[in-house]
N, C-alpha and C. Protein backbone atom coordinates (compact mmCIF):
# COMPACT_ATOMS: atom_id res chain seq x y z
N UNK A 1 -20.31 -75.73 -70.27
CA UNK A 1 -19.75 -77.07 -70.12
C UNK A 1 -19.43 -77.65 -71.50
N UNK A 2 -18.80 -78.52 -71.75
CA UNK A 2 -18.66 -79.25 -72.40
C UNK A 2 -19.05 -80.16 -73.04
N UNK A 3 -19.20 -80.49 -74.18
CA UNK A 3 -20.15 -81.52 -74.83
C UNK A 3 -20.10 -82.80 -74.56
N UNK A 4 -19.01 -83.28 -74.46
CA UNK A 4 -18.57 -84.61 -74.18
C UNK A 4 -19.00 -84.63 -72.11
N UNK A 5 -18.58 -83.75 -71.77
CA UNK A 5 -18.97 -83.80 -70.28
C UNK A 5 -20.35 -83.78 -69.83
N UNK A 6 -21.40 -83.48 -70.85
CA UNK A 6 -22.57 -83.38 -70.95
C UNK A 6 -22.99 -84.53 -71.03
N UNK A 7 -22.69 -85.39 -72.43
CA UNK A 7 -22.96 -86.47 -72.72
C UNK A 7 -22.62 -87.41 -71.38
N UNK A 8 -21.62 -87.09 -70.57
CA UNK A 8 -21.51 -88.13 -69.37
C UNK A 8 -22.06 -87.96 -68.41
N UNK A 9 -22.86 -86.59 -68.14
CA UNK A 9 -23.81 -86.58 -66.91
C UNK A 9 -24.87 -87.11 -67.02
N UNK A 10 -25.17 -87.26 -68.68
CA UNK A 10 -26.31 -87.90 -69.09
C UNK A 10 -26.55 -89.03 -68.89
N UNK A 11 -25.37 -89.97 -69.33
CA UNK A 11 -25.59 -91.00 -69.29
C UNK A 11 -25.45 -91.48 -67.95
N UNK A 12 -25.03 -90.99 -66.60
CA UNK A 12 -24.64 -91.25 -65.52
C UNK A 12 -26.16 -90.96 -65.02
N UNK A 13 -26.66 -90.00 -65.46
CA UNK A 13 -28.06 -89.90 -64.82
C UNK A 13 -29.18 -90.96 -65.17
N UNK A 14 -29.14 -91.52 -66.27
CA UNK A 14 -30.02 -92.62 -67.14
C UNK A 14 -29.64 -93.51 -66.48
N UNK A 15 -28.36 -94.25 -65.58
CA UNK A 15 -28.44 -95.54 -64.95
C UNK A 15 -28.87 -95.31 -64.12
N UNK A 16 -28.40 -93.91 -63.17
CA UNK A 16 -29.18 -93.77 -61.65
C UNK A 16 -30.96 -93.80 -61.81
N UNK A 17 -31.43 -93.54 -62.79
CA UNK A 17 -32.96 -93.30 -63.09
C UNK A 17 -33.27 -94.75 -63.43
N UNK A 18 -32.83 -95.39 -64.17
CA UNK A 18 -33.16 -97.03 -64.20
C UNK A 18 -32.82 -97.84 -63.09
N UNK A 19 -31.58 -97.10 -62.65
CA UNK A 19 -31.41 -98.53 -60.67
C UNK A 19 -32.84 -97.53 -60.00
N UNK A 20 -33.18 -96.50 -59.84
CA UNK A 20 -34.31 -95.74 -59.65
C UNK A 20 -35.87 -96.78 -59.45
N UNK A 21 -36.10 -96.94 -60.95
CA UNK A 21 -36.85 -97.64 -61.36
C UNK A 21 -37.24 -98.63 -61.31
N UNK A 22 -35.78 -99.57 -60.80
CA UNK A 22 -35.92 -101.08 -60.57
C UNK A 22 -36.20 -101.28 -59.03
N UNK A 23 -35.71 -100.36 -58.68
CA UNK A 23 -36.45 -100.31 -56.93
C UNK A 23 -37.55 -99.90 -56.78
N UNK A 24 -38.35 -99.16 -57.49
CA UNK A 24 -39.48 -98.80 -57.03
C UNK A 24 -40.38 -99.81 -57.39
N UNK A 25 -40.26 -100.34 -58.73
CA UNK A 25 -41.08 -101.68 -59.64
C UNK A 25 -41.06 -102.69 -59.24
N UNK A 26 -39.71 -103.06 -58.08
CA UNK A 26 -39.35 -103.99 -58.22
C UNK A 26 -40.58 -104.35 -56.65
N UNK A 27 -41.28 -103.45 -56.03
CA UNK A 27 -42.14 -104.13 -54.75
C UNK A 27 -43.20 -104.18 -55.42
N UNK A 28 -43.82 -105.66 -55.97
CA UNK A 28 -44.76 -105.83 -56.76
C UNK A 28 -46.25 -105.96 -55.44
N UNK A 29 -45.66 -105.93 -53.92
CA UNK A 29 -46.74 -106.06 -53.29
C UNK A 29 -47.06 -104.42 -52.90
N UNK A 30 -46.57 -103.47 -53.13
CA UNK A 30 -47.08 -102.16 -53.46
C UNK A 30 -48.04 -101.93 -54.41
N UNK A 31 -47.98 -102.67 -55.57
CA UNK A 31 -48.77 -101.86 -56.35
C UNK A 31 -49.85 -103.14 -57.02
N UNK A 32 -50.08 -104.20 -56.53
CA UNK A 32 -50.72 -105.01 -56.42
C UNK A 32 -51.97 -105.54 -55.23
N UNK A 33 -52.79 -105.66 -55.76
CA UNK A 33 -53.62 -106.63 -54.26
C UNK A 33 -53.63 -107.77 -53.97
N UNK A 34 -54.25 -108.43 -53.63
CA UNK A 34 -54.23 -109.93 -53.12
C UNK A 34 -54.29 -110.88 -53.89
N UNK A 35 -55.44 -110.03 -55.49
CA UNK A 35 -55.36 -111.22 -56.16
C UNK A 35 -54.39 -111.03 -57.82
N UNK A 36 -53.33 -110.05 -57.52
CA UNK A 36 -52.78 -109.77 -58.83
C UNK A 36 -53.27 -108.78 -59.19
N UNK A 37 -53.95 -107.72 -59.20
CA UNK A 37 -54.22 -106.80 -60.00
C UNK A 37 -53.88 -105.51 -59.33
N UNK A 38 -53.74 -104.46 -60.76
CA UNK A 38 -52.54 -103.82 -59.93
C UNK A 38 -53.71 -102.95 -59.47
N UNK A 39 -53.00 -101.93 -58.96
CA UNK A 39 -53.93 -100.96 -57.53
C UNK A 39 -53.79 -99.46 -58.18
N UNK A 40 -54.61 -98.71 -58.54
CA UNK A 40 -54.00 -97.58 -59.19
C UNK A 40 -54.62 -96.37 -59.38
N UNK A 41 -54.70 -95.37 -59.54
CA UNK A 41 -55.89 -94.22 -60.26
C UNK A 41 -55.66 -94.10 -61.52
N UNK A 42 -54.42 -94.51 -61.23
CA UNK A 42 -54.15 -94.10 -63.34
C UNK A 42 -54.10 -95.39 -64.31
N UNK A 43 -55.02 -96.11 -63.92
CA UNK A 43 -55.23 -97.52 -64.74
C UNK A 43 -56.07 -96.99 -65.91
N UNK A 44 -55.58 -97.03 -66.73
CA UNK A 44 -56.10 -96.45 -68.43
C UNK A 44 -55.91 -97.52 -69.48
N UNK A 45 -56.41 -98.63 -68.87
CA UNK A 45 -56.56 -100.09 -70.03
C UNK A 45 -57.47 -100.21 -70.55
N UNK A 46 -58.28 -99.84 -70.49
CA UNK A 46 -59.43 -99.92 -71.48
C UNK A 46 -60.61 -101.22 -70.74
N UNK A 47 -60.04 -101.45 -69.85
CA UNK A 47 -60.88 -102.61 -69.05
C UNK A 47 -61.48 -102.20 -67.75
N UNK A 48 -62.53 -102.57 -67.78
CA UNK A 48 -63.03 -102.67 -66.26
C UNK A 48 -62.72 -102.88 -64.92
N UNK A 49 -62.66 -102.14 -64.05
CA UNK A 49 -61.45 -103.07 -63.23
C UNK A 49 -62.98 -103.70 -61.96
């Protein structure tokens, strides 16, 4: 392929992966509980939950 044609699948793939992203982030009652905090196994803040 082509370099320049490369560069455009790329970048065509980086918006589909960010509209991606904004739908999945965007259901804050998924990944939240009742009182704000998020819900997770991979919570690695350094805080207590």
């Amino acid at each position: 392929m082509q370099r320049n044609r490369l560069k455009q699948l790329l970048e065509q793939l980086e918006e589909v992966l960010a509209e991606l992203k904004v739908e999945v982030y965007s259901d804050v009652d998924k990944y939240r509980d009742e009182d704000g905090y998020y819900v997770g196994e991979d919570d690695d803040d350094g805080y207590p939950d």
